[in-house]
Protein backbone atom coordinates (compact mmCIF):
# COMPACT_ATOMS: atom_id res chain seq x y z
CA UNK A 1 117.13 42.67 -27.81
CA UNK A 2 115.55 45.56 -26.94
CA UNK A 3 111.31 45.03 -25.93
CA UNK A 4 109.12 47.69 -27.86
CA UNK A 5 108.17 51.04 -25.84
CA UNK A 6 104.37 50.33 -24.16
CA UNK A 7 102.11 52.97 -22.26
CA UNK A 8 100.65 50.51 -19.86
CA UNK A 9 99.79 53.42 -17.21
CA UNK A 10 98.51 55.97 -19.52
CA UNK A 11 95.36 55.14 -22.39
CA UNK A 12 95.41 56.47 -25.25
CA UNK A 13 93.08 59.13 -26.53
CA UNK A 14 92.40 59.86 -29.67
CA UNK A 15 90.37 62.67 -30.63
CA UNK A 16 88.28 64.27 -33.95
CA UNK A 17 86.84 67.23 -34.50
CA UNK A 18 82.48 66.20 -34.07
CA UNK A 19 81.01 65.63 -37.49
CA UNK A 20 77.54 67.28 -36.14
CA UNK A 21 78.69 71.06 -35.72
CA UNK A 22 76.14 73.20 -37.40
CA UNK A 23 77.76 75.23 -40.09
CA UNK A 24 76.53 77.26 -42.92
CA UNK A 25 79.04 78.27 -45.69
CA UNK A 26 78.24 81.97 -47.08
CA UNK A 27 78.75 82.97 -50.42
CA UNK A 28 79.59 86.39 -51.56
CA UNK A 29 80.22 84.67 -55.08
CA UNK A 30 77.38 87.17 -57.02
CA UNK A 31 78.51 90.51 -54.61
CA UNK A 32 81.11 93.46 -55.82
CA UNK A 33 82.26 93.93 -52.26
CA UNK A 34 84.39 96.84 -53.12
CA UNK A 35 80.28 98.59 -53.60
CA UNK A 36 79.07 98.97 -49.38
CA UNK A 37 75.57 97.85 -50.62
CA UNK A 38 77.30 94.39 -51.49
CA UNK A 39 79.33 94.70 -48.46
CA UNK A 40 75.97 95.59 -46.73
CA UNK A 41 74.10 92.48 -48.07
CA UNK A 42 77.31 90.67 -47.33
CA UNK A 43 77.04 91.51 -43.48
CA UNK A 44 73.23 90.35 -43.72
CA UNK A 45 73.71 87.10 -45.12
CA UNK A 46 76.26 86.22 -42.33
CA UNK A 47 73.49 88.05 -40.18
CA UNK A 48 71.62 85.29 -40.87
CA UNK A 49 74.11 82.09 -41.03
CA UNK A 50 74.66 82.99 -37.46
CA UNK A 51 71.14 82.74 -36.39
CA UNK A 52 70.25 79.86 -38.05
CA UNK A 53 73.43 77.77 -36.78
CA UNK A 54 73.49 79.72 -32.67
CA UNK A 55 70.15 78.44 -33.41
CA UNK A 56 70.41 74.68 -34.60
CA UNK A 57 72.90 74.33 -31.86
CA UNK A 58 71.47 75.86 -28.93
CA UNK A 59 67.56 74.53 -29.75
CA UNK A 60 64.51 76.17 -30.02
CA UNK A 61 64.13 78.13 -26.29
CA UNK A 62 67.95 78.79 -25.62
CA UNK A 63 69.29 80.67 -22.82
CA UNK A 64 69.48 83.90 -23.40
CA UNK A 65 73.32 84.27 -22.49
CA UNK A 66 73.72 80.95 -24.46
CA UNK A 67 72.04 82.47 -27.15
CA UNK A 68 74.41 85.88 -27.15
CA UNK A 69 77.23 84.18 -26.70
CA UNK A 70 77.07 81.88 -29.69
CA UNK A 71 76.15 85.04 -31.50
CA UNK A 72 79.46 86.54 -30.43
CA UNK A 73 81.69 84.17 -30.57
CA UNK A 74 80.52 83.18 -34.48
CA UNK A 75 80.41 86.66 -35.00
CA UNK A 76 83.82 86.97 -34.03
CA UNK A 77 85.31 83.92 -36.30
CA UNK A 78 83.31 85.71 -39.10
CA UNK A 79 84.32 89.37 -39.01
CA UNK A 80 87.96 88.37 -40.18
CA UNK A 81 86.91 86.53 -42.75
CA UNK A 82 84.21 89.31 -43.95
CA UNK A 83 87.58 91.40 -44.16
CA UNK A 84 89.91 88.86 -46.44
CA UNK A 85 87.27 88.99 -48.76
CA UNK A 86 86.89 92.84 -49.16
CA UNK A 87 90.36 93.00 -48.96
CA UNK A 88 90.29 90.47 -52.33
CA UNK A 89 87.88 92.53 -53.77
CA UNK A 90 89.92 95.55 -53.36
CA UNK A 91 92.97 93.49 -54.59
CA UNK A 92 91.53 92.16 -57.44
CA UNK A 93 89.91 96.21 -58.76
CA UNK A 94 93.57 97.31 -57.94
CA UNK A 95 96.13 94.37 -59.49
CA UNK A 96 94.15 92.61 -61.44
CA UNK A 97 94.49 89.69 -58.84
CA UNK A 98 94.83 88.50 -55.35
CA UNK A 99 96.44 86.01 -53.07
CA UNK A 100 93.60 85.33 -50.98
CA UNK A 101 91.71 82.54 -51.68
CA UNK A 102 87.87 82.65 -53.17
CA UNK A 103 86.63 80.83 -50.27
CA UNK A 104 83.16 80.69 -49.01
CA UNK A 105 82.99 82.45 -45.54
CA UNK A 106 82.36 79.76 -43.02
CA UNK A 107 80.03 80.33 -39.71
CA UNK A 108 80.02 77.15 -37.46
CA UNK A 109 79.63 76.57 -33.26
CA UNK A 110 82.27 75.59 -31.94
């Protein structure tokens, strides 16, 4: 009989992602983002959803490098996702349809 495997030096972890992250979800749902007004407006909602969560997370008198960067790291999860959805736009005006998803564009801290 062979006795069952045991980690008796080592304890487990177990891990989730936090449930508290701010995180706004930006639609582009009413925008024609192959126009660069909507793409404009586009950029200024997400403008915004970074502020407010940089914000929530960082408090009301953040550091100032805190402060930038949250900006530029949300920024920088953002600005690829700003592109799939021009790039569906463009897809859609082109083909008739697109293999990117019609996703909301997410901004969170992480």
């Amino acid at each position: 009989m062979v006795a069952p495997a045991v980690a008796k030096d080592k304890p487990v972890v177990v891990t989730a992602p936090p449930t508290d992250v701010p995180t706004r979800y930006v639609s582009y749902r009413d925008l024609d983002l192959r126009n660069s007004g909507d793409e404009k407006i586009l950029v200024k909602r997400v403008g915004s959803a970074v502020r407010m969560v940089c914000s929530e997370s960082l408090g009301p008198t953040p550091h100032f490098y805190a402060n930038v960067g949250c900006r530029r790291d949300s920024w920088s999860r953002a600005r690829p996702q700003i592109e799939r959805a021009v790039q569906r736009s463009r897809d859609i005006a082109s083909m008739g349809w697109s293999s990117i998803a019609p996703v909301a564009i997410t901004i969170s801290v992480q």
